[in-house]
C-alpha atoms as a PDB file:
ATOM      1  CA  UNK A   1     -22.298 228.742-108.137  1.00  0.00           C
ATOM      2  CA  UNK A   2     -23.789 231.684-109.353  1.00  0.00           C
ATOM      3  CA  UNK A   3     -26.918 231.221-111.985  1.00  0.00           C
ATOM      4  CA  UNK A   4     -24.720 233.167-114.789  1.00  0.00           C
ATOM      5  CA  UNK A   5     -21.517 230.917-114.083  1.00  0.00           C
ATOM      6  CA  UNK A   6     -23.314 228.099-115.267  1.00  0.00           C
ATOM      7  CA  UNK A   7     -25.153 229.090-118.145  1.00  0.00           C
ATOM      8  CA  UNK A   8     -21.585 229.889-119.035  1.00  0.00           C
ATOM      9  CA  UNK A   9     -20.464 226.569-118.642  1.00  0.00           C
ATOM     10  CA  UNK A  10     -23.151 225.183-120.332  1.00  0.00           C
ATOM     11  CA  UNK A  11     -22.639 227.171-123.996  1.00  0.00           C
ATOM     12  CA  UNK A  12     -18.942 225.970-123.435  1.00  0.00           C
ATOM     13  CA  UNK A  13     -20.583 222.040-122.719  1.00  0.00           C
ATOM     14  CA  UNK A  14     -23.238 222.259-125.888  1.00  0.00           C
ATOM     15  CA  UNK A  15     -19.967 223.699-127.981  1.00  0.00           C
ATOM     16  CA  UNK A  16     -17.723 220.729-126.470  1.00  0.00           C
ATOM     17  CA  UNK A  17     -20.417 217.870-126.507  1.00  0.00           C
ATOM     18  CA  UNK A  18     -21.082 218.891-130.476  1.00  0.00           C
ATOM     19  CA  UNK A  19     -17.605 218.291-131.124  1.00  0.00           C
ATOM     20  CA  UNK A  20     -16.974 215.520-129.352  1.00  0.00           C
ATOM     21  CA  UNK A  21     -20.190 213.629-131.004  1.00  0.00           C
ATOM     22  CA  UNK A  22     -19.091 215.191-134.247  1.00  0.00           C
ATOM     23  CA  UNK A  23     -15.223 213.374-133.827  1.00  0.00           C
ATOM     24  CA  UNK A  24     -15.879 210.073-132.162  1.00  0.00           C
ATOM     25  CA  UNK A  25     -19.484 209.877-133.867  1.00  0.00           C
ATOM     26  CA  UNK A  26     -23.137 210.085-131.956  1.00  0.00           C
ATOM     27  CA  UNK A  27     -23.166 206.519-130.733  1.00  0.00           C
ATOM     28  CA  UNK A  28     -19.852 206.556-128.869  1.00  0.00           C
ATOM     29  CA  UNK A  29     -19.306 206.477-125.059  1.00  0.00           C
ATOM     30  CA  UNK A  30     -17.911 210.017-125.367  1.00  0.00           C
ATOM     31  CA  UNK A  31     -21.016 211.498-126.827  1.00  0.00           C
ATOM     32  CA  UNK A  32     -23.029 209.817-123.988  1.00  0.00           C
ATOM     33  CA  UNK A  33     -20.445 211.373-120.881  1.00  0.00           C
ATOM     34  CA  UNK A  34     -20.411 215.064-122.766  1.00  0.00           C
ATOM     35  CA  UNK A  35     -24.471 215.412-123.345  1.00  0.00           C
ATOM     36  CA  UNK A  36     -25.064 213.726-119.752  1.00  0.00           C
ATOM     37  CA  UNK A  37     -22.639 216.954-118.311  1.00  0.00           C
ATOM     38  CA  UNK A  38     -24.654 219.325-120.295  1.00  0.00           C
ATOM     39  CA  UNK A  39     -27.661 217.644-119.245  1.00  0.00           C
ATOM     40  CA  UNK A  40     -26.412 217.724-115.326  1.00  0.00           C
ATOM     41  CA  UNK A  41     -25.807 221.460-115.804  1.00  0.00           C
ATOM     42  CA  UNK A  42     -29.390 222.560-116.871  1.00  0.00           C
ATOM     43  CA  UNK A  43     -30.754 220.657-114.086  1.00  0.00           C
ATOM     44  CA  UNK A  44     -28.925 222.589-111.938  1.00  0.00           C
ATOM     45  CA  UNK A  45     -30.340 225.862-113.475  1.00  0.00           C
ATOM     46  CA  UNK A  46     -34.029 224.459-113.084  1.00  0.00           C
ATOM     47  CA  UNK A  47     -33.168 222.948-109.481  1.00  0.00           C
ATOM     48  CA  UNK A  48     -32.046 226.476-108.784  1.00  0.00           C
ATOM     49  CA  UNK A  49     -35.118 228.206-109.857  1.00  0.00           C
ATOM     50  CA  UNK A  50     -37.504 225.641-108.352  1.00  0.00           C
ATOM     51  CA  UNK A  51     -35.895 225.925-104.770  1.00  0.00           C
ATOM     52  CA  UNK A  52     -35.613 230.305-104.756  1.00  0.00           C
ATOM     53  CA  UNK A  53     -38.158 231.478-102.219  1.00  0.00           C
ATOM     54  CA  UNK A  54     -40.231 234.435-102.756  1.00  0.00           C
ATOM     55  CA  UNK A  55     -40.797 237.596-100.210  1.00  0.00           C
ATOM     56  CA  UNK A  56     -43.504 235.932 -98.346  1.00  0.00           C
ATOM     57  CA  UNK A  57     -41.446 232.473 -97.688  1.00  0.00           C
ATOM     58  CA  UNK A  58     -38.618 234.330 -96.697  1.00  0.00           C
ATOM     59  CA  UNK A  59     -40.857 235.987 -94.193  1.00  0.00           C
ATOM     60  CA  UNK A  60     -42.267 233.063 -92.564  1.00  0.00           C
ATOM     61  CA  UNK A  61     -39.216 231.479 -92.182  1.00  0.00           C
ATOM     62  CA  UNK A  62     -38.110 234.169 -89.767  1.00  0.00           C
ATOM     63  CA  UNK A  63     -42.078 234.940 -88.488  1.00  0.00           C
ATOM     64  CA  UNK A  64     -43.574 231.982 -88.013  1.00  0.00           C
ATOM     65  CA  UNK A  65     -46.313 233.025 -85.767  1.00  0.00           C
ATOM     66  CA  UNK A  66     -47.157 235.735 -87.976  1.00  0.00           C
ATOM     67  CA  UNK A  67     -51.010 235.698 -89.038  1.00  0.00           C
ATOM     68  CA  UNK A  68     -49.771 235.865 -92.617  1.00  0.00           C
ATOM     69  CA  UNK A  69     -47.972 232.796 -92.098  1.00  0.00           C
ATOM     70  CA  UNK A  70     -50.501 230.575 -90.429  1.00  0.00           C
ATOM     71  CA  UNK A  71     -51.453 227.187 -92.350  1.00  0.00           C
ATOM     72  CA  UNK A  72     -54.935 226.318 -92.375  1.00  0.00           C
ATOM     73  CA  UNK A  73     -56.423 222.664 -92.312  1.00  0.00           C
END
């Protein structure tokens, strides 16, 4: 899922959990489900960013033996 889609999803999330907290009040079970979803969401977004490889990863993966990619003990 593309990094835009879910950003997307969660504005619509924050608008929804606000809501639902706002009808049912902050202490119900509903609050809790909608502002876990939202927080599922941005972990998702910050797993996504953690895990993207830069150029020189990338280029080890498919060089290994290169003398750039060497590890040293």
């Amino acid at each position: 899922m593309p990094t835009t889609l879910i950003k997307e999803k969660i504005s619509t999330a924050l608008v929804e959990a606000r809501s639902i907290c706002e009808i049912n009040g902050n202490q119900s079970q509903e609050c809790a489900v909608a502002w876990e979803e939202v927080e599922e969401l941005e972990k998702a977004i910050t797993n996504r960013q953690r895990n993207k490889k830069n150029s020189l990863q990338m280029y080890c993966e498919n060089n290994p033996e290169a003398p750039e990619c060497r590890l040293y003990d």
